[in-house]
C-alpha atoms as a PDB file:
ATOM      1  CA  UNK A   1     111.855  97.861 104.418  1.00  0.00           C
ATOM      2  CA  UNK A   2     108.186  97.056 104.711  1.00  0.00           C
ATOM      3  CA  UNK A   3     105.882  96.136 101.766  1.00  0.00           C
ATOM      4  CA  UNK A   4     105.167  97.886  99.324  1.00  0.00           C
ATOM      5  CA  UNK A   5     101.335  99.571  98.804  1.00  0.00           C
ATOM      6  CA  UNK A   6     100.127 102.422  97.176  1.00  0.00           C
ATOM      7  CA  UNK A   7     101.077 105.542  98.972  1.00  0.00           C
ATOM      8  CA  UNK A   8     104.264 104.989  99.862  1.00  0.00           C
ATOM      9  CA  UNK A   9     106.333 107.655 100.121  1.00  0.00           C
ATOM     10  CA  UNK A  10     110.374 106.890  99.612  1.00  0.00           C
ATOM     11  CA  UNK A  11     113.447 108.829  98.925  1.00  0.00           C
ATOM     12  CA  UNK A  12     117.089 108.209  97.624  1.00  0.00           C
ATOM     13  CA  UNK A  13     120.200 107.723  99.407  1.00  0.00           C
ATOM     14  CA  UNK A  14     122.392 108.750  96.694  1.00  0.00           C
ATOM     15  CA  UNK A  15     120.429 111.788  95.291  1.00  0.00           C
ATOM     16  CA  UNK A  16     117.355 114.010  95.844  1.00  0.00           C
ATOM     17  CA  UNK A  17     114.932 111.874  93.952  1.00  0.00           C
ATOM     18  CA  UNK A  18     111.590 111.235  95.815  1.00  0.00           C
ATOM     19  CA  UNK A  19     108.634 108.770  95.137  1.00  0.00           C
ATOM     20  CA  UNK A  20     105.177 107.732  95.537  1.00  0.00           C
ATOM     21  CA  UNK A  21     104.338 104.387  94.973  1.00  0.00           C
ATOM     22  CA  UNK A  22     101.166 104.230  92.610  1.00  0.00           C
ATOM     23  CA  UNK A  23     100.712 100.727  92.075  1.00  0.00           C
ATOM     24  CA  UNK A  24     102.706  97.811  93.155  1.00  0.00           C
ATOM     25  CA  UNK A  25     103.469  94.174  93.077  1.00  0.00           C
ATOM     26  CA  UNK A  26     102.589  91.483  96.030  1.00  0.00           C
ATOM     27  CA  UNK A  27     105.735  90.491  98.075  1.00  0.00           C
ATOM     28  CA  UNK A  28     108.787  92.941  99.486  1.00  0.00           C
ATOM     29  CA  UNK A  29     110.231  93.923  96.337  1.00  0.00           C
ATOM     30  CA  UNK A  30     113.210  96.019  96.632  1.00  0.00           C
ATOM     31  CA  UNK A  31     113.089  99.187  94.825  1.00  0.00           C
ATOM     32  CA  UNK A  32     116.211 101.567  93.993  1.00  0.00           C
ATOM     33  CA  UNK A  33     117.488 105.135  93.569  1.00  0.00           C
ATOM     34  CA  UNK A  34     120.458 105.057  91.382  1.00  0.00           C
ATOM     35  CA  UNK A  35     121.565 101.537  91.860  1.00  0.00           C
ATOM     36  CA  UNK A  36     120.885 101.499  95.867  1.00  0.00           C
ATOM     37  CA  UNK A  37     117.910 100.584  98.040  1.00  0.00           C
ATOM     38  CA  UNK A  38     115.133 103.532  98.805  1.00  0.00           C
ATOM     39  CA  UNK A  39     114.148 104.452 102.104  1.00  0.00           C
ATOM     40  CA  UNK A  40     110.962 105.772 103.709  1.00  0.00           C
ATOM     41  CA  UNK A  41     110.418 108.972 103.183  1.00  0.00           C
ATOM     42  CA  UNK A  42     110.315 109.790 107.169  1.00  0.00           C
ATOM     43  CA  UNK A  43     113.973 108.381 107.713  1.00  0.00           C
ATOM     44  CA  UNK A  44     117.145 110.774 108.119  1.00  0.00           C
ATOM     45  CA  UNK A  45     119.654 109.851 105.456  1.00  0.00           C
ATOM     46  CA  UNK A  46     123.169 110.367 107.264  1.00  0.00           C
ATOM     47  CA  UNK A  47     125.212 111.152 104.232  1.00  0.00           C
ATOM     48  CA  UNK A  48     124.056 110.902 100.482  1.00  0.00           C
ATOM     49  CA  UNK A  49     126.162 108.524  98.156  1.00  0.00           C
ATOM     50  CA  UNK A  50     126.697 108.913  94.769  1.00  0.00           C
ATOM     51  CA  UNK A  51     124.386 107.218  91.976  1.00  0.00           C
ATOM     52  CA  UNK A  52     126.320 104.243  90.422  1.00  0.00           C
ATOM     53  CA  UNK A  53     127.318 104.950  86.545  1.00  0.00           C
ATOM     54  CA  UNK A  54     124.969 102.207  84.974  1.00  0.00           C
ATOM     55  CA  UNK A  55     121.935 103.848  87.188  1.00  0.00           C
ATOM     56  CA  UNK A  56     122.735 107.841  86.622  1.00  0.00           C
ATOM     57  CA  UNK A  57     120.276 108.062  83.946  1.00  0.00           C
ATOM     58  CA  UNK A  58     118.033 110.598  86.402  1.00  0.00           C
ATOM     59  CA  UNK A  59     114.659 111.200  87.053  1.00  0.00           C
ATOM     60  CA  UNK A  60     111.959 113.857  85.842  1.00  0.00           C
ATOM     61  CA  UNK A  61     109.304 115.417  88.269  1.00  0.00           C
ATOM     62  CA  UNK A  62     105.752 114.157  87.649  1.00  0.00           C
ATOM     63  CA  UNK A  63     106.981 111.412  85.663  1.00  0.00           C
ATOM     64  CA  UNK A  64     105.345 108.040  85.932  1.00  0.00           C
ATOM     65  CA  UNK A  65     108.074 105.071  85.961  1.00  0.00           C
ATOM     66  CA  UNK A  66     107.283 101.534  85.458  1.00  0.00           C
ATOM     67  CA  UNK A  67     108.535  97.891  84.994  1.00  0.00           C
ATOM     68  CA  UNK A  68     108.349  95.929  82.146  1.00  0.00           C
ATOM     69  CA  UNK A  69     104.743  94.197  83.177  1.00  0.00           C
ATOM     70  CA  UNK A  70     103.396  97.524  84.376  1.00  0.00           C
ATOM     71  CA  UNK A  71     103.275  95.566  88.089  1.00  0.00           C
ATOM     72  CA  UNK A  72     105.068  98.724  89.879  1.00  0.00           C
ATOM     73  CA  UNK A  73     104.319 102.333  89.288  1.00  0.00           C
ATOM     74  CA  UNK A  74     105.855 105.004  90.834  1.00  0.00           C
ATOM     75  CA  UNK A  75     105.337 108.580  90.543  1.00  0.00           C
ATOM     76  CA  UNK A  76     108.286 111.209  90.687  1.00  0.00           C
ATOM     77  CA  UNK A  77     107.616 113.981  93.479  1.00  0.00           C
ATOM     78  CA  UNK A  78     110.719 115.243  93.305  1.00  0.00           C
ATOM     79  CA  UNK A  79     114.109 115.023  90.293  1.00  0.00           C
ATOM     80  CA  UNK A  80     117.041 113.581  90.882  1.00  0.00           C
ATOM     81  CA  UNK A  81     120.482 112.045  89.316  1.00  0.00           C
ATOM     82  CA  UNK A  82     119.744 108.739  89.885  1.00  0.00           C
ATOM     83  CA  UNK A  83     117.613 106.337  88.254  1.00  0.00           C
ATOM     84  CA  UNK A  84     114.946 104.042  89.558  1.00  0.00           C
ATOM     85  CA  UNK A  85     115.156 100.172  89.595  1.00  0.00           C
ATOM     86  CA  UNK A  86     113.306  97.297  90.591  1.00  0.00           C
ATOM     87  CA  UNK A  87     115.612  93.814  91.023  1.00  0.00           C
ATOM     88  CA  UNK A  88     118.783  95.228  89.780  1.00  0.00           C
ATOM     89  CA  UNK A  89     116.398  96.263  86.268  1.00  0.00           C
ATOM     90  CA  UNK A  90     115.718 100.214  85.803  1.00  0.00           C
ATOM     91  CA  UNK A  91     112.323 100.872  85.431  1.00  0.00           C
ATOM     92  CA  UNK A  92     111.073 102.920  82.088  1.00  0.00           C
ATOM     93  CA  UNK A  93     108.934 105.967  81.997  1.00  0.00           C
ATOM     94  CA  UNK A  94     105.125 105.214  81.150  1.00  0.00           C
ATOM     95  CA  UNK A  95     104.222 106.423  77.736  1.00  0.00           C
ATOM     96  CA  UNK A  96     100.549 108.734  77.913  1.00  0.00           C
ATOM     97  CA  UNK A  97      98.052 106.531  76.312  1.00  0.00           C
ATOM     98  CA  UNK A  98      96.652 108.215  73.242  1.00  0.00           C
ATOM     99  CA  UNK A  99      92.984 109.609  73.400  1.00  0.00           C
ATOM    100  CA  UNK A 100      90.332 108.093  70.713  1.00  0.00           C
ATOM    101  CA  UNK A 101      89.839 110.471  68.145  1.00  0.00           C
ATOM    102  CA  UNK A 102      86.819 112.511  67.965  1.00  0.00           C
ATOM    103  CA  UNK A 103      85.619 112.508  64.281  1.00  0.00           C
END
């Protein structure tokens, strides 16, 4: 797969989820759909697999998903069973910062 930018569109093997890549790291860093690799969004997927048991969590539309330093973000276009990873980690959904309170 080529690198990663922002605007990348992907979509699971194993499920229906499918992504847009909001922010992400420097390097090819392999990114996955309940436990196996994404694929651009353009590419026929011959048969679906199943998500793997440890990476079935799922995924919510218009969710934002991150790793733990917040160098990947991806944003949900579309739900699915499986859940999204980043070098065999799963990646967390990003928490709405709170807005300063107008006293």
């Amino acid at each position: 797969m080529p690198e990663l930018k922002a605007g990348t569109r992907l979509k699971s093997t194993v499920c229906t989820t499918e992504v847009i890549v909001v922010k992400a790291p420097a390097g090819d860093v392999p990114v996955t759909c309940g436990g196996a690799p994404m694929v651009p969004a353009t590419e026929t997927v011959a048969e679906k697999g199943t998500p793997s048991p440890d990476a079935a969590g799922g995924t919510a539309l218009g969710k934002r998903y991150v790793n733990e330093d917040e160098t990947l973000e991806i944003l949900c276009t579309k739900a699915g069973e499986g859940s999204l990873g980043l070098n065999g980690t799963l990646l967390s959904l990003k928490e709405a910062k709170p807005l300063p309170a107008s006293d």
